[in-house]
Every structure is written in C-alpha cells, then in structure tokens.
PDB file of N, CA and C in Angstrom:
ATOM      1  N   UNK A   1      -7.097 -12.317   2.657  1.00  0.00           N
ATOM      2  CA  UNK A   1      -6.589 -11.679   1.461  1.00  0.00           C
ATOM      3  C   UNK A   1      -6.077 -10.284   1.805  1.00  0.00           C
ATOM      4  N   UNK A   2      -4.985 -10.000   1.304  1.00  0.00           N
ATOM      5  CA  UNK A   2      -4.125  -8.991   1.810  1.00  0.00           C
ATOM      6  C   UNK A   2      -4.512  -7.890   0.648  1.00  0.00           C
ATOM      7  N   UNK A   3      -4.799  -6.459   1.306  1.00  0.00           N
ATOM      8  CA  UNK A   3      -5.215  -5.399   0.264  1.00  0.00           C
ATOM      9  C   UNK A   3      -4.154  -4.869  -0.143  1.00  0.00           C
ATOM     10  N   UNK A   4      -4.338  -4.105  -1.546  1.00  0.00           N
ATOM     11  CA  UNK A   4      -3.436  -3.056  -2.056  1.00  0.00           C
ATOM     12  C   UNK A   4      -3.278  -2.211  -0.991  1.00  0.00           C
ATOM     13  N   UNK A   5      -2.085  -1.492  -0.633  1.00  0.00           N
ATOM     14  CA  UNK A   5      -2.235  -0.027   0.256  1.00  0.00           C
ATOM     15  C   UNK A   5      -2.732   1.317  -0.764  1.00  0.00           C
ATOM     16  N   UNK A   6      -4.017   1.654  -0.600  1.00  0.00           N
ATOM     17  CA  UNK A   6      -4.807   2.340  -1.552  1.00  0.00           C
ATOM     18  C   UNK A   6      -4.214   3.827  -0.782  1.00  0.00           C
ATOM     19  N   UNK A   7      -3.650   3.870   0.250  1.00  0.00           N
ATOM     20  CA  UNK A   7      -3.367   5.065   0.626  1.00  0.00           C
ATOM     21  C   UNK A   7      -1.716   5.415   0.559  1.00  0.00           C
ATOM     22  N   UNK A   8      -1.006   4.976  -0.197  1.00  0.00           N
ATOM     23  CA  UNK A   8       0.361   4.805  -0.130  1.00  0.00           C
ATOM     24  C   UNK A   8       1.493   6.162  -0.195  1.00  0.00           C
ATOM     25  N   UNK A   9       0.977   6.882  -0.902  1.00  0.00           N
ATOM     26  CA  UNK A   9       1.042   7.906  -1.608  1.00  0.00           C
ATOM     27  C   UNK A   9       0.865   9.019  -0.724  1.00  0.00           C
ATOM     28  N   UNK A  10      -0.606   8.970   0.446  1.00  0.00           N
ATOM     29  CA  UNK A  10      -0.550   9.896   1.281  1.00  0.00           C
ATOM     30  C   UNK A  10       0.336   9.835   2.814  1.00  0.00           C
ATOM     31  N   UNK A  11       0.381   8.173   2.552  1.00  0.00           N
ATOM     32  CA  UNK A  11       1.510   7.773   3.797  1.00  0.00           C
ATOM     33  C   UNK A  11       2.699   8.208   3.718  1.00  0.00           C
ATOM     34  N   UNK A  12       2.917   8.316   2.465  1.00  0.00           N
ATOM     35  CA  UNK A  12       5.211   8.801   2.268  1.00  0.00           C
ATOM     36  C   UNK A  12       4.662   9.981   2.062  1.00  0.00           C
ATOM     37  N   UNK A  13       3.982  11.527   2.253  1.00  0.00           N
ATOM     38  CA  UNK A  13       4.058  12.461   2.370  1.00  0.00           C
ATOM     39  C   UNK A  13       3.350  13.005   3.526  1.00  0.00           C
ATOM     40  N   UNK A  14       2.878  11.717   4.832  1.00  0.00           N
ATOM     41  CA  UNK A  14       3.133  12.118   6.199  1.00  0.00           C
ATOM     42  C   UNK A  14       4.145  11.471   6.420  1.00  0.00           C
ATOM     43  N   UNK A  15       5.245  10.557   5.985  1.00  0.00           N
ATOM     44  CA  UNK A  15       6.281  10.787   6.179  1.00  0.00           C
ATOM     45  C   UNK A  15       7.740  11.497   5.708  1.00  0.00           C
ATOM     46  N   UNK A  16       7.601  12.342   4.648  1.00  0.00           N
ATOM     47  CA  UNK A  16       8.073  13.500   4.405  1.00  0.00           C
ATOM     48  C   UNK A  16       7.761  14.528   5.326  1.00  0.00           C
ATOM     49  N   UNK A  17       6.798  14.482   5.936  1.00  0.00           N
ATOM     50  CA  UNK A  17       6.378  15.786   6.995  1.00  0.00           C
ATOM     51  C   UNK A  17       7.056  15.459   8.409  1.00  0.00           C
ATOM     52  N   UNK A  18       6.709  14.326   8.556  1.00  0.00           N
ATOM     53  CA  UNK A  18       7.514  13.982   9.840  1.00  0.00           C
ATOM     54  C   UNK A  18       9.284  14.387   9.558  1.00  0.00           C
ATOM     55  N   UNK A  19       9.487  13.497   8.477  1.00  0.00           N
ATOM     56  CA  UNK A  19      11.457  14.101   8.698  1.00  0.00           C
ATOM     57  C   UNK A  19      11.121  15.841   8.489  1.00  0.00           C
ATOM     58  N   UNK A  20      10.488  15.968   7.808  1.00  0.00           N
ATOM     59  CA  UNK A  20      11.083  17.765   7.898  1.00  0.00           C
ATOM     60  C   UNK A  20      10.725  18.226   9.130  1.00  0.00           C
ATOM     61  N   UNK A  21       9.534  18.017   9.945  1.00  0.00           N
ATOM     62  CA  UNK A  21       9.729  18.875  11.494  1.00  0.00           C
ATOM     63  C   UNK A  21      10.380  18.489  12.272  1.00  0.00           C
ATOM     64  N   UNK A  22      10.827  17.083  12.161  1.00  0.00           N
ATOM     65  CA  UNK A  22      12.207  16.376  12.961  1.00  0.00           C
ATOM     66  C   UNK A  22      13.520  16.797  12.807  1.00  0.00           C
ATOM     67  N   UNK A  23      13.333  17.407  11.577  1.00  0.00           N
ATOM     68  CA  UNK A  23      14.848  17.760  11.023  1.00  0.00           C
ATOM     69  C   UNK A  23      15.077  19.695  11.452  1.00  0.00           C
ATOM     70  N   UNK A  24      13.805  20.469  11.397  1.00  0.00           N
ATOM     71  CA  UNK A  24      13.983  21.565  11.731  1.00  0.00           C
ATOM     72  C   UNK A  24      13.942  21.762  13.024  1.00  0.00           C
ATOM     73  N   UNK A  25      13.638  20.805  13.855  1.00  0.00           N
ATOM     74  CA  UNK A  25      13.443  20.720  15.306  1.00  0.00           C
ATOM     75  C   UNK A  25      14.956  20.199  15.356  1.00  0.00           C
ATOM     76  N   UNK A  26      15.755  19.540  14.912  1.00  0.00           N
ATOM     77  CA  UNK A  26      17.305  19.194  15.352  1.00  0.00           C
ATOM     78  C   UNK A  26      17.098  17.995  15.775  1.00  0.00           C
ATOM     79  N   UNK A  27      16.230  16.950  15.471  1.00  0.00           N
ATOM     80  CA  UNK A  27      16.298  15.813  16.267  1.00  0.00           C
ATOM     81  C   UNK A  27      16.522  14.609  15.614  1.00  0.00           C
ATOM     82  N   UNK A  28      17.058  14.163  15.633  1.00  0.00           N
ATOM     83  CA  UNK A  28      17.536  12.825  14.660  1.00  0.00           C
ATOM     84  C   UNK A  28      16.633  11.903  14.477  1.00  0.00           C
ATOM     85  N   UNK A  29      16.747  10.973  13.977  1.00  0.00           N
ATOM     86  CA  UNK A  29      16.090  10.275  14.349  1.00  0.00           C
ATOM     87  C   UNK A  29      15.630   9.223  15.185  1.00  0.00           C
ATOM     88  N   UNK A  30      17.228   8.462  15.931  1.00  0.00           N
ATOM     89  CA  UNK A  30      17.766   8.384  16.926  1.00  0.00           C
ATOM     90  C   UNK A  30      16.429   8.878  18.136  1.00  0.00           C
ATOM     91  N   UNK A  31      16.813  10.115  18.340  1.00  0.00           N
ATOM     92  CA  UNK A  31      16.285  11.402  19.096  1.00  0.00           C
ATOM     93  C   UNK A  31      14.993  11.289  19.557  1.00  0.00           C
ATOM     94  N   UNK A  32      14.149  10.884  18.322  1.00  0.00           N
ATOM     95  CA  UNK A  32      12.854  11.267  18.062  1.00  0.00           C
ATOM     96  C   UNK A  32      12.605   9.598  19.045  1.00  0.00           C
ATOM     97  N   UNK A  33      12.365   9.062  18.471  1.00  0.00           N
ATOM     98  CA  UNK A  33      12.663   7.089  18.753  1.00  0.00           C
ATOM     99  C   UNK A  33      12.758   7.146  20.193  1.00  0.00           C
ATOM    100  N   UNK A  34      13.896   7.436  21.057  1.00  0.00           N
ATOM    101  CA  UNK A  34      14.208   7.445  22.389  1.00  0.00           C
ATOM    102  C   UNK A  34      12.746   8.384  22.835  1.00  0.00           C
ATOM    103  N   UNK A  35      12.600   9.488  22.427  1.00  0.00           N
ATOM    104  CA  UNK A  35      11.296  10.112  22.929  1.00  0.00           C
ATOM    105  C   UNK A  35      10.323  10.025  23.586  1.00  0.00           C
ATOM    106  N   UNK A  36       9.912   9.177  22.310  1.00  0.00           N
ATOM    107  CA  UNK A  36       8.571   8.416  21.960  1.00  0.00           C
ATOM    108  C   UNK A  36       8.196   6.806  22.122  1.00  0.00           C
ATOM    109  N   UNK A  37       9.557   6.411  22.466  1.00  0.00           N
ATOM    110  CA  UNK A  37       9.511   5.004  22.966  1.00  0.00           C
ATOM    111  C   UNK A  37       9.431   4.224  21.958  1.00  0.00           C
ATOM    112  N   UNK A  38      10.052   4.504  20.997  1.00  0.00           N
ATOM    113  CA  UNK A  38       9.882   3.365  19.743  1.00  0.00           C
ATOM    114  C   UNK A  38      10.877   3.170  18.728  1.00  0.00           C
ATOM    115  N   UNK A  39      10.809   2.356  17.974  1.00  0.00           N
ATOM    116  CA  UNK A  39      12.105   1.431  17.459  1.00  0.00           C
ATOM    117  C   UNK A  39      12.420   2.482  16.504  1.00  0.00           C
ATOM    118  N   UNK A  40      13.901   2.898  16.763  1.00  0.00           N
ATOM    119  CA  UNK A  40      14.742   3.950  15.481  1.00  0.00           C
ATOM    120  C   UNK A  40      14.385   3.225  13.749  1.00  0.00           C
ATOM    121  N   UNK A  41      13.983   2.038  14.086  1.00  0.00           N
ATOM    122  CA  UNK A  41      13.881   1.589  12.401  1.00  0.00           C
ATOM    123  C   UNK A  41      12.431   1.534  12.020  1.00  0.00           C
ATOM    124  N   UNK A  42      11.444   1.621  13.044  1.00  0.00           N
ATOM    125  CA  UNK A  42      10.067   2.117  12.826  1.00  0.00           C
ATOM    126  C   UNK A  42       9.860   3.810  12.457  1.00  0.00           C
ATOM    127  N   UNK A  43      10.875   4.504  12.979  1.00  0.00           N
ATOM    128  CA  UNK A  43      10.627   6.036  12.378  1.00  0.00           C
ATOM    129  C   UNK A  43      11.722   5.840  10.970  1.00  0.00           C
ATOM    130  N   UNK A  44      12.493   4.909  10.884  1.00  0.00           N
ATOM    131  CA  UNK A  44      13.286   5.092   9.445  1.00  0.00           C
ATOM    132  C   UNK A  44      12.490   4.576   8.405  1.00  0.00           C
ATOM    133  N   UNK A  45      11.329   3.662   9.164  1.00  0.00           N
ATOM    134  CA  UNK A  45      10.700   3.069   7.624  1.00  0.00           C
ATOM    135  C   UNK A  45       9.423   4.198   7.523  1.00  0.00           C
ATOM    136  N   UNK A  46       8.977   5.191   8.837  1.00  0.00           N
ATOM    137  CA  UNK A  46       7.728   5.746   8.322  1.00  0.00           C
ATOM    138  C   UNK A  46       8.863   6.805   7.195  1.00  0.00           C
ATOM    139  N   UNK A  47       9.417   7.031   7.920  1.00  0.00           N
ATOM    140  CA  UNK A  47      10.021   8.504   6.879  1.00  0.00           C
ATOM    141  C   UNK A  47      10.572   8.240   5.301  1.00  0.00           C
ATOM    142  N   UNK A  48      10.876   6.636   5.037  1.00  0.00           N
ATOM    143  CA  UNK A  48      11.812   6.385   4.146  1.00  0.00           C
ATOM    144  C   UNK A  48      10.732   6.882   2.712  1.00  0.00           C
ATOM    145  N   UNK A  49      11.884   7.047   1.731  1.00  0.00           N
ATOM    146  CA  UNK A  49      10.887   8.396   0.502  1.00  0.00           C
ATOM    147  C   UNK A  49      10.104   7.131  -0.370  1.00  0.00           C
ATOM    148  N   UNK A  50      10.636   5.947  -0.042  1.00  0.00           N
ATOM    149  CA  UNK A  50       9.555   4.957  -0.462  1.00  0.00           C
ATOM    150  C   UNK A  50       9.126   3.677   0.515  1.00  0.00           C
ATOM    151  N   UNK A  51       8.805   4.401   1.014  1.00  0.00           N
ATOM    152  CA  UNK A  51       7.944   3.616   1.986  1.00  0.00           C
ATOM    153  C   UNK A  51       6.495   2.915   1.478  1.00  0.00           C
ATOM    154  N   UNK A  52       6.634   1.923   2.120  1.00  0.00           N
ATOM    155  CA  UNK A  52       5.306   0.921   2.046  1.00  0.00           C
ATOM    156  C   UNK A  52       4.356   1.249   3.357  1.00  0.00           C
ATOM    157  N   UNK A  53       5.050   1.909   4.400  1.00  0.00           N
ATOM    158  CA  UNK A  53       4.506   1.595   5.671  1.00  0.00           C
ATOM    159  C   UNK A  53       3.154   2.433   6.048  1.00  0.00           C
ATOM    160  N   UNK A  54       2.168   1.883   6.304  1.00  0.00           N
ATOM    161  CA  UNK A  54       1.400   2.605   6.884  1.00  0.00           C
ATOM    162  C   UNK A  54       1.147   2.867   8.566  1.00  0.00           C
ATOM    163  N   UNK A  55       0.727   3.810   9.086  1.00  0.00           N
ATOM    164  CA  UNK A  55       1.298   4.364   9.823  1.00  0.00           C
ATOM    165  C   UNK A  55      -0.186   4.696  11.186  1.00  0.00           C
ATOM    166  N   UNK A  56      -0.477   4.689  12.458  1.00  0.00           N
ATOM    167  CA  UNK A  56      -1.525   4.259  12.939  1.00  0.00           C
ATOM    168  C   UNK A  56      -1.918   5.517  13.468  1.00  0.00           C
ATOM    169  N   UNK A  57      -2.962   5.927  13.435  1.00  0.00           N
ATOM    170  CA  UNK A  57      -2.896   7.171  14.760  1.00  0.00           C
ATOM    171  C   UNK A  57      -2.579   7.165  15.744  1.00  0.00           C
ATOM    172  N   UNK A  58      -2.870   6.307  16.081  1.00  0.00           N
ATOM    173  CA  UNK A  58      -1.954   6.511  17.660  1.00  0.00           C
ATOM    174  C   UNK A  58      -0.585   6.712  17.504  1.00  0.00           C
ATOM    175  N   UNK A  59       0.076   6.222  16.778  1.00  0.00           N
ATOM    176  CA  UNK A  59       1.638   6.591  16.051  1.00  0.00           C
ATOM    177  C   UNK A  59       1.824   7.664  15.860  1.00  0.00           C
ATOM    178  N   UNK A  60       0.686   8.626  15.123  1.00  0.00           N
ATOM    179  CA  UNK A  60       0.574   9.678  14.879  1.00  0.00           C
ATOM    180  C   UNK A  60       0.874  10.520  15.424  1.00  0.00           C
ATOM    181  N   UNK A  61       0.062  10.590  16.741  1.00  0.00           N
ATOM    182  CA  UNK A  61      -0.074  11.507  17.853  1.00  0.00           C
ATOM    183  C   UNK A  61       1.456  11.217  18.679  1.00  0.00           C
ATOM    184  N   UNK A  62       1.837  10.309  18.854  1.00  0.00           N
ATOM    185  CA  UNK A  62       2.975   9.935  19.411  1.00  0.00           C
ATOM    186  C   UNK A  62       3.773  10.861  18.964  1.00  0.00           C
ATOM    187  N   UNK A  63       3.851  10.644  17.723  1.00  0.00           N
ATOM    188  CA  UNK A  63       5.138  11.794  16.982  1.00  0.00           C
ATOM    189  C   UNK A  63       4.796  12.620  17.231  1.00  0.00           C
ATOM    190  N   UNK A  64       3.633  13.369  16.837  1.00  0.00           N
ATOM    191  CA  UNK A  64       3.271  14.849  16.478  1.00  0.00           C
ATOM    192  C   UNK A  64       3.581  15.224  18.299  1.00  0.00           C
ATOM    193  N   UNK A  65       3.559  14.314  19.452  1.00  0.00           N
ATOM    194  CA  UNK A  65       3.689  15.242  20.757  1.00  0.00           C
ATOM    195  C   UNK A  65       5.499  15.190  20.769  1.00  0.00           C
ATOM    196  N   UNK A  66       5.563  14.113  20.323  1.00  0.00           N
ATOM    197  CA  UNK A  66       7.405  13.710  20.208  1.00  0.00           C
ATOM    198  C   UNK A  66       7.942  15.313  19.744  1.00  0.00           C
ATOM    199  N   UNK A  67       7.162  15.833  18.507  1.00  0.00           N
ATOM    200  CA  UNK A  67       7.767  16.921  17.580  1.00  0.00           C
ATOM    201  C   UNK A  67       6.931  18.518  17.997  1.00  0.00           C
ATOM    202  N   UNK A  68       6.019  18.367  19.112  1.00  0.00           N
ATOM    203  CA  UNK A  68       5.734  19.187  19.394  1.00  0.00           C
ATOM    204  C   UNK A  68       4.546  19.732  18.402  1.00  0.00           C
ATOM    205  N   UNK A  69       4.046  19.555  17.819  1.00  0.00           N
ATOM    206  CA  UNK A  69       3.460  19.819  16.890  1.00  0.00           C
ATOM    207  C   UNK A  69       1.877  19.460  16.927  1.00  0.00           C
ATOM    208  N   UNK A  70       0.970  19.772  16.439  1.00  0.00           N
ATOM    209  CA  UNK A  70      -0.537  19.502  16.534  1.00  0.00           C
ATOM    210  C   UNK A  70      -0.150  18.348  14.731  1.00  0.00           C
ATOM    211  N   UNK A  71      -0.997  17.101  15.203  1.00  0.00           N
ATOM    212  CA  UNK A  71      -1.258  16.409  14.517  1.00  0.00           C
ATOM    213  C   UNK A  71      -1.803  16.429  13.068  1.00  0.00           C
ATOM    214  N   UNK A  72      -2.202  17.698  13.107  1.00  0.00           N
ATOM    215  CA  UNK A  72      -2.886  18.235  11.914  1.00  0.00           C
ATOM    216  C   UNK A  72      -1.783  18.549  10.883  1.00  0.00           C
ATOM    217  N   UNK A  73      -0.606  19.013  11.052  1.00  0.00           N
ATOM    218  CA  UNK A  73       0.747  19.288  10.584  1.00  0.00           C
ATOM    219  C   UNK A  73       0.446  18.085   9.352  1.00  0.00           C
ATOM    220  N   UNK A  74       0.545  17.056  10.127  1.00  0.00           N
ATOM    221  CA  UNK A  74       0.733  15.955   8.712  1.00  0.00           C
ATOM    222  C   UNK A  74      -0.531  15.954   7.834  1.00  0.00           C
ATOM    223  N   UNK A  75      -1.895  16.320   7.789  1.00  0.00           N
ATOM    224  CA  UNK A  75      -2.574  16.564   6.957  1.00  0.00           C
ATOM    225  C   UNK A  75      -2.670  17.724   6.209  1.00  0.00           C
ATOM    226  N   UNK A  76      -2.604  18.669   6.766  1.00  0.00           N
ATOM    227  CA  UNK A  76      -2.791  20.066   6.228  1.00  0.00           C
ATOM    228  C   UNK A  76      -2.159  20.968   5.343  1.00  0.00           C
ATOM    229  N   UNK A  77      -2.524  20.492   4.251  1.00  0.00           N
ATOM    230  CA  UNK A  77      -1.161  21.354   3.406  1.00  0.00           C
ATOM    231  C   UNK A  77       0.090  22.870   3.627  1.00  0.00           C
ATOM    232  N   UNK A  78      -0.937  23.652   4.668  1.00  0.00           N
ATOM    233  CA  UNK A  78      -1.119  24.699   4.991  1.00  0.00           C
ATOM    234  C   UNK A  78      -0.366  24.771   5.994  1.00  0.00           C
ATOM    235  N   UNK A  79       0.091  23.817   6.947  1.00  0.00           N
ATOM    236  CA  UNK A  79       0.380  24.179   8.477  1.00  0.00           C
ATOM    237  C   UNK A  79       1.422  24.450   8.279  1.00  0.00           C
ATOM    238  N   UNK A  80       1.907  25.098   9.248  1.00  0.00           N
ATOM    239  CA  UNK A  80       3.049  25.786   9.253  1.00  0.00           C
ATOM    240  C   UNK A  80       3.402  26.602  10.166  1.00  0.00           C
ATOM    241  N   UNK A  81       3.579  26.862  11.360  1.00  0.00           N
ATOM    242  CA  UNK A  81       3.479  27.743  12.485  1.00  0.00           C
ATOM    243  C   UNK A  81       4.449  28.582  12.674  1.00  0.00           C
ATOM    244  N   UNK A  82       4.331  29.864  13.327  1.00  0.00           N
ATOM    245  CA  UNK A  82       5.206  30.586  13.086  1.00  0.00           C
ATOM    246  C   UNK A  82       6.855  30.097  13.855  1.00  0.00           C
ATOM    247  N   UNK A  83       6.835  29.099  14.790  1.00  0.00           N
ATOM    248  CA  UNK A  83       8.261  28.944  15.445  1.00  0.00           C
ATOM    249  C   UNK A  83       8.680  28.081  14.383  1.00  0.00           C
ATOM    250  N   UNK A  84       8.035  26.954  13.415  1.00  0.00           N
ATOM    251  CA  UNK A  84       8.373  26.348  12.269  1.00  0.00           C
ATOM    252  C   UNK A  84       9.197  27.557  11.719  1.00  0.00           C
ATOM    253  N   UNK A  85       8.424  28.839  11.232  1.00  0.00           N
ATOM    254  CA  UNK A  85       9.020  29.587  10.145  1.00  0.00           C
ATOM    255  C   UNK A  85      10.478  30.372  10.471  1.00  0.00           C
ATOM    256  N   UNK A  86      10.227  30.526  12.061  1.00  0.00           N
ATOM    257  CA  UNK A  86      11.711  31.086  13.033  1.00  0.00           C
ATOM    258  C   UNK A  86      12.992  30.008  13.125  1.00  0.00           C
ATOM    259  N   UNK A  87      12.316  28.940  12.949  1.00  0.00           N
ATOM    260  CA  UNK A  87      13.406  27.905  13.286  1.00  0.00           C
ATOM    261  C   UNK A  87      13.855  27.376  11.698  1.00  0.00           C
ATOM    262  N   UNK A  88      13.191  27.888  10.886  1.00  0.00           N
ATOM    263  CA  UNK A  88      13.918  27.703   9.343  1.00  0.00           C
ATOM    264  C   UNK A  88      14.926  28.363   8.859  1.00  0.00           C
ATOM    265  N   UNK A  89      14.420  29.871   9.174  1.00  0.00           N
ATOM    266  CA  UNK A  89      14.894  30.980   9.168  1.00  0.00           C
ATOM    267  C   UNK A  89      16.267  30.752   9.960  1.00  0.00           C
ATOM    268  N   UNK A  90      16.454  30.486  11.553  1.00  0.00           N
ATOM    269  CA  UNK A  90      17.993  30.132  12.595  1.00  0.00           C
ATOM    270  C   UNK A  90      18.544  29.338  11.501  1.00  0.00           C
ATOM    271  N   UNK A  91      18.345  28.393  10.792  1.00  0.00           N
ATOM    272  CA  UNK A  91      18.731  27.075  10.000  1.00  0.00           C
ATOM    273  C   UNK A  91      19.488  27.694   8.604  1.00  0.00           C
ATOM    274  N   UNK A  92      19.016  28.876   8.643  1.00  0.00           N
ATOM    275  CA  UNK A  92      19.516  29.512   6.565  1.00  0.00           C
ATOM    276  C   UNK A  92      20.725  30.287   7.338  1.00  0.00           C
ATOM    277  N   UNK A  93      21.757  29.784   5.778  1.00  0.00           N
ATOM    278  CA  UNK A  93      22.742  31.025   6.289  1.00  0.00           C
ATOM    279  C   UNK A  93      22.637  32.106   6.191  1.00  0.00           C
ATOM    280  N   UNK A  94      23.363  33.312   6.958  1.00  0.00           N
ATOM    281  CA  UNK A  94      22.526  34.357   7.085  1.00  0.00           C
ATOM    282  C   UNK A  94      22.863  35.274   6.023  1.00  0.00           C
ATOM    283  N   UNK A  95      23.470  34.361   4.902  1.00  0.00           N
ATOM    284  CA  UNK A  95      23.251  35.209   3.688  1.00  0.00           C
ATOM    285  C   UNK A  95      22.215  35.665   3.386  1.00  0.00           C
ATOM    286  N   UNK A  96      21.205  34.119   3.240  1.00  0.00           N
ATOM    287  CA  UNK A  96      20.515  33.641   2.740  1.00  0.00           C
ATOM    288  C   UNK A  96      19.091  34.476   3.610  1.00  0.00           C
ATOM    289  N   UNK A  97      19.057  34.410   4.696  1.00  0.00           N
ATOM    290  CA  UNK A  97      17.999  35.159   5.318  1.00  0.00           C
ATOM    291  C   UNK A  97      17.013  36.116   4.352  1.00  0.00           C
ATOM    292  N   UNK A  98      18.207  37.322   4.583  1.00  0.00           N
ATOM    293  CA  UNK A  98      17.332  38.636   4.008  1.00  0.00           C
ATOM    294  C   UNK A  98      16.639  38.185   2.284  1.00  0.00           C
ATOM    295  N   UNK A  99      16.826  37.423   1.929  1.00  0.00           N
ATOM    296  CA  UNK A  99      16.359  36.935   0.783  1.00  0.00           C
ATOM    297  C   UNK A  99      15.700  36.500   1.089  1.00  0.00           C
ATOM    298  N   UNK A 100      15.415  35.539   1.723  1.00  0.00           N
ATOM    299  CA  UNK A 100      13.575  34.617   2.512  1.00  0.00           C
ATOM    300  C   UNK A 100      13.349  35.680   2.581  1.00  0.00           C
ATOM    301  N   UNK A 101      13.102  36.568   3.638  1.00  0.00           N
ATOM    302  CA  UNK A 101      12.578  37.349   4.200  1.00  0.00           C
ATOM    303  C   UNK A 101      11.716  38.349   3.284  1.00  0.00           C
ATOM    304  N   UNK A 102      12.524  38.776   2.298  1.00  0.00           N
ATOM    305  CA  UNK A 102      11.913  39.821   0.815  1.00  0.00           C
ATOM    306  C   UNK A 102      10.603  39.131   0.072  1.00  0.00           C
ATOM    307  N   UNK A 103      11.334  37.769   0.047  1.00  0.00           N
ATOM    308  CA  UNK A 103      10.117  36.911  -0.632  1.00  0.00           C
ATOM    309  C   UNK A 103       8.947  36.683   0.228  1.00  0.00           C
ATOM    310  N   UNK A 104       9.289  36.565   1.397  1.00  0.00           N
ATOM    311  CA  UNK A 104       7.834  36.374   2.407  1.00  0.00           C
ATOM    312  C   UNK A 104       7.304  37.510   2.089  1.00  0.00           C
ATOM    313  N   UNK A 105       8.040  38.394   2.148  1.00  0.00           N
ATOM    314  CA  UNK A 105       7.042  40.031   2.171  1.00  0.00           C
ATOM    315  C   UNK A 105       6.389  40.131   0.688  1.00  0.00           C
ATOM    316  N   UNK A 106       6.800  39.986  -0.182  1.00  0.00           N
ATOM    317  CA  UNK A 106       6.381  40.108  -1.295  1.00  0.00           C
ATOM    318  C   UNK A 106       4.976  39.231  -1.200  1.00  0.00           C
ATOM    319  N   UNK A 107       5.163  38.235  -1.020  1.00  0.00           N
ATOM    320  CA  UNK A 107       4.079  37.121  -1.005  1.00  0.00           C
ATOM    321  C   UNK A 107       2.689  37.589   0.236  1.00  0.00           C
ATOM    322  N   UNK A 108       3.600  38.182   0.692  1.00  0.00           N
ATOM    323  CA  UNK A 108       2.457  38.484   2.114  1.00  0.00           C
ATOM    324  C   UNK A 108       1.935  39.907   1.189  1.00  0.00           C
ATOM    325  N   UNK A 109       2.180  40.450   0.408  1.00  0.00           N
ATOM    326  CA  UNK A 109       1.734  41.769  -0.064  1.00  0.00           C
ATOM    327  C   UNK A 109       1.009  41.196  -1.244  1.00  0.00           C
ATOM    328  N   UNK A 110       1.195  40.083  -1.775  1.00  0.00           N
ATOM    329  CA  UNK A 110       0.486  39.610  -3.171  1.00  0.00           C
ATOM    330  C   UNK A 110      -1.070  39.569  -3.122  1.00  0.00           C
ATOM    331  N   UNK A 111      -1.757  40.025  -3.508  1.00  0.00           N
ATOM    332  CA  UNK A 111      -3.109  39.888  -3.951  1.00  0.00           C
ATOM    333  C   UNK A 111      -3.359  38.999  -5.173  1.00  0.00           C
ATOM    334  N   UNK A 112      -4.372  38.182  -4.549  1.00  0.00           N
ATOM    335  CA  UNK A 112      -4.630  37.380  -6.071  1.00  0.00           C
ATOM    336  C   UNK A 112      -5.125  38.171  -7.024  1.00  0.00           C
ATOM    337  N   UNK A 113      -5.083  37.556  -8.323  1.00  0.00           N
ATOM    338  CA  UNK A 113      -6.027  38.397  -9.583  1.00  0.00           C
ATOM    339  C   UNK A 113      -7.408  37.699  -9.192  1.00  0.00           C
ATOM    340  N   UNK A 114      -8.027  38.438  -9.031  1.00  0.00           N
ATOM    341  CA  UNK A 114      -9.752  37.945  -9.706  1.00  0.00           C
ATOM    342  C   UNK A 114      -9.886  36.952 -10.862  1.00  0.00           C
TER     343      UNK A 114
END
C-alpha cells in the first residue's frame, strides 16, 4: 500500500532552495546534472514548483557539494552565507544595489520591540 507523501510541502521548498542557489551560483540546470552525475530531468522534477518528488539524502548531499553549499541550506530557514549575499548583490543591477544595501543596514540596525 502506497502512502500519502505526508512531507510534500517541505520537499517543493527544498526544491525551491535548490533552484535558487543553482541559479545564484550561474548553473543551469544542465550544469548542475553533469556535476553531480545525474539525470537533467531528476533535478527538473526535484525543483519543479509542483513537485511530487521526494528527494533522498544522499541526493541531498550530492547537490548541496554540486552547489557548494552545507546541506543545512535546504533546512534552515536562516542560511544564507555571506558569498550567497555577494553573489546576489553581482546579480542586481547596479541601480538597484545601493538600495539592498540601505535596507540591509537598516535591518542590521533594527532592534526588536520587547
């Protein structure tokens, strides 16, 4: 008897995480696939925004060394490293920069309320 995927929900937002560090890293998907030794339509179905696929650790780790990245990236709401934040930053036009940049500071100066 075949189960519901009770985790479905957290699978298409480790694969939302995967295309975005694939995508700020410049690597296609193509790219990523040749890497890591695995089928371009196995990284199109983890990433696809409705995906069914669940996804193995060992898969995991595959990518996360494919993308350079500590594995934790796809759990952690939080991760975010600073060459992530440099390589977003190369990616904005440089209109657009000094405007990130104001808002980081602002945010980095924000104190919560009590």
């Amino acid at each position: 008897m075949r189960r519901p995927k009770k985790y479905i929900e957290q699978y298409r937002e480790i694969g939302r995480k995967i295309a975005f560090y694939r995508t700020i890293r410049g690597l296609s998907q193509e790219a990523l696939a040749e890497k890591i030794e695995v089928s371009v339509s196995h990284i199109s179905k983890i990433e696809a925004p409705q995906a069914n696929t669940s996804v193995s650790v060992d898969m995991l780790y595959l990518i996360a060394e494919g993308l350079g990245i500590d594995i934790a990236a796809f759990f952690n709401q939080d991760y975010l490293n600073k060459s992530d934040i440099t390589l977003l930053l190369q990616e904005c036009p440089p209109e657009r920069r000094k405007l990130l940049l104001d808002v980081a500071k602002l945010i980095a100066k924000h104190e919560e309320a009590p």
